[in-house]
Structure formats: structure tokens, C-alpha cells
Protein backbone atom coordinates (compact mmCIF):
# COMPACT_ATOMS: atom_id res chain seq x y z
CA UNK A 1 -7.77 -45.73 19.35
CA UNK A 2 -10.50 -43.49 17.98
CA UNK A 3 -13.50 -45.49 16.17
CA UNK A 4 -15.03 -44.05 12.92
CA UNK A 5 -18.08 -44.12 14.92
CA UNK A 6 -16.94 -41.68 17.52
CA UNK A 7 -16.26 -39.32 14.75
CA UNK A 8 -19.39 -39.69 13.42
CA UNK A 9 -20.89 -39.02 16.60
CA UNK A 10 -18.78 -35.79 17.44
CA UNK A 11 -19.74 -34.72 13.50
CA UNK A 12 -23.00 -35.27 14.20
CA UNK A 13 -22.88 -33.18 17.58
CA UNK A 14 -21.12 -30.46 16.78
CA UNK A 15 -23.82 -30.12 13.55
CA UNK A 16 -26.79 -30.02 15.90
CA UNK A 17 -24.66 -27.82 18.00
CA UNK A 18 -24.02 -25.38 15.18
CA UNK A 19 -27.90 -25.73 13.92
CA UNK A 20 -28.87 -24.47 17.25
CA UNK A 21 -26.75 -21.52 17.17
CA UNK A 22 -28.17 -20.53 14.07
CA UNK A 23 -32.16 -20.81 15.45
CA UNK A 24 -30.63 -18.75 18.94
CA UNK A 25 -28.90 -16.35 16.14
CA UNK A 26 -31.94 -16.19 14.04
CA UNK A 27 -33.97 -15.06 16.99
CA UNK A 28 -31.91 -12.67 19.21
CA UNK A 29 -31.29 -10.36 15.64
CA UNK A 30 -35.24 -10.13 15.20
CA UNK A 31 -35.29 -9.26 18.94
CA UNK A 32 -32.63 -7.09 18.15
CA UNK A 33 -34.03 -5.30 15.23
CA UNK A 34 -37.88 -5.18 16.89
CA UNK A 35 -36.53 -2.98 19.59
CA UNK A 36 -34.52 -0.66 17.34
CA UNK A 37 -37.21 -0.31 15.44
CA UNK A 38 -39.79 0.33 18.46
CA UNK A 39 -37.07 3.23 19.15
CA UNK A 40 -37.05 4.51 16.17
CA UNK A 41 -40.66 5.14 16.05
CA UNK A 42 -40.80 5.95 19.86
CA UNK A 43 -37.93 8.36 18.88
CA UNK A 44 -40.08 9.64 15.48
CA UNK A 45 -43.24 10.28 17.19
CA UNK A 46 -41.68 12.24 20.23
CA UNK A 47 -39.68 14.26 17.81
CA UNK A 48 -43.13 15.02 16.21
CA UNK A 49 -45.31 15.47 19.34
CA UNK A 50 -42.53 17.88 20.60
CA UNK A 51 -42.28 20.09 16.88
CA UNK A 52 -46.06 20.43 17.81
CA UNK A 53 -45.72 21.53 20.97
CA UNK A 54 -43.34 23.67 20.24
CA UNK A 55 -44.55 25.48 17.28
CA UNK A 56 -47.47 26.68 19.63
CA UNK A 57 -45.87 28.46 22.74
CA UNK A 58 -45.87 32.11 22.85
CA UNK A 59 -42.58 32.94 24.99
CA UNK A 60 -38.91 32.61 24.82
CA UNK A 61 -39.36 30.66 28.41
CA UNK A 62 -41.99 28.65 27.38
CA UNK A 63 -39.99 27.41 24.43
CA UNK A 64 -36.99 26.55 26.51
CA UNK A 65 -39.67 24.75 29.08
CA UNK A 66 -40.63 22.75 26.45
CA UNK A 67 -37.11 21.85 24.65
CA UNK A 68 -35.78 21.26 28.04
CA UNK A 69 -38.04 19.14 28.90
CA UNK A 70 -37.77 17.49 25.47
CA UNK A 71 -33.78 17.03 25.78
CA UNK A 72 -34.47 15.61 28.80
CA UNK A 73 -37.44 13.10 28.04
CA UNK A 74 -35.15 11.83 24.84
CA UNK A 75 -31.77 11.35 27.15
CA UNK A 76 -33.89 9.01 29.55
CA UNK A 77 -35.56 7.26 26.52
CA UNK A 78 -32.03 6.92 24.74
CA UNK A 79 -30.43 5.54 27.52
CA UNK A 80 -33.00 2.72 28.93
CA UNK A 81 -33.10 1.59 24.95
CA UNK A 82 -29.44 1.62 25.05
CA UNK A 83 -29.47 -0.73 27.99
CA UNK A 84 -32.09 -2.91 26.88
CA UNK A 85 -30.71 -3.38 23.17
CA UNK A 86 -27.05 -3.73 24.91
CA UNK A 87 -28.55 -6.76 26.81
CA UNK A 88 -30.34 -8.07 24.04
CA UNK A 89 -26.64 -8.46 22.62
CA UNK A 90 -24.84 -10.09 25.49
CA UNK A 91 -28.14 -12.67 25.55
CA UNK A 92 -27.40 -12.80 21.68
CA UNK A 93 -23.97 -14.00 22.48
CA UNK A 94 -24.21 -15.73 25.28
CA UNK A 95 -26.96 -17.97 23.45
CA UNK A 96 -25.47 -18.48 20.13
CA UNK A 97 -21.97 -19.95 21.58
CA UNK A 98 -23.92 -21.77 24.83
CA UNK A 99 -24.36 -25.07 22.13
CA UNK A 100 -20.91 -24.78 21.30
CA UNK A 101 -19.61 -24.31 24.55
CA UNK A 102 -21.88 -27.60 25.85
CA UNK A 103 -20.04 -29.55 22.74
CA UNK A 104 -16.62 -28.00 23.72
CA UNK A 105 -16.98 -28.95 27.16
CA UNK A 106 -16.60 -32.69 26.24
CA UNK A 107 -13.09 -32.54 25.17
CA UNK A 108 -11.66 -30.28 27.60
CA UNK A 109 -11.31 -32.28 30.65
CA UNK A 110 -12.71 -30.92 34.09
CA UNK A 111 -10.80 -29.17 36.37
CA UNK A 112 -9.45 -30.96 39.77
């Protein structure tokens, strides 16, 4: 027979369970949002440092030097961000339903 205090227990778990998704929510967006925004100005000051460069060659070959090597530089950059924000959202994930999954865990019963 189920007690009022086991339900009061498993109300008060899966609240702490659910306040500690929140904090590992909370923190994995700000990690989330620091690196897009440390790409976006990585992104914002290449852009600018290659206009520069670019504005002062004096050749056709020169300026395809430089925008290769531009095209090139941003493909690298976009692609280890890409990776490192993707992972940033599988941590996100993986941290904001770990307390639930803990507090699920009790009521499913192991396997044999």
C-alpha cells in the first residue's frame, strides 16, 4: 500500500531532480551562446582582416591567393566551431535529463 509519505518523498525528489535540470540548463545555454558569440567575432574580425588584405594586392593571382586562402581558413574555422557547439548540445542534453533519468531509474526495475 503506498504511504502519503512515500509520495511526499518521490514529490520531493523529482522537484530537486527538476531544479537541477534547470541549473545544468541554465549553464550549458550560456556555454552555448559564449561560443557562438566567440564565432561570431572570430568570424567578424577575419572577414575584416581579409577585406584588408584584400583591398591591397595588385594582381588578379594575388587576389585569388588571398580569397583562397580566405575560403579556406573560414571552412576549417566553421567546421571545428560546428563540432564544438554540436557537443556543447549533446552535453546540454545529456546533463539536463541525467537528474531525471537518476529519479526515473527508481521505478523502473533493473534488468535480470
Amino acid at each position: 500500500m503506498l504511504k502519503i509519505e512515500d509520495v511526499q518523498q518521490h514529490g520531493k525528489e523529482q522537484l530537486n531532480a527538476a531544479v537541477a535540470a534547470a541549473g545544468s540548463f541554465q549553464k550549458g545555454v550560456q556555454a552555448i551562446a559564449l561560443a557562438f558569440g566567440d564565432y561570431t567575432r572570430k568570424s567578424f574580425e577575419d572577414g575584416n582582416a581579409f577585406t584588408e588584405k584584400l583591398a591591397g594586392v595588385k594582381s588578379l593571382e594575388k587576389a585569388i591567393e588571398v580569397q583562397t586562402e580566405y575560403a579556406k581558413r573560414t571552412y576549417e574555422t566553421f567546421v571545428t566551431e560546428s563540432l564544438k557547439i554540436g557537443e556543447l548540445y549533446a552535453d546540454l542534453a545529456r546533463q539536463t535529463y541525467k537528474p531525471f533519468e537518476d529519479f526515473a531509474a527508481k521505478f523502473v526495475p533493473a534488468a535480470r
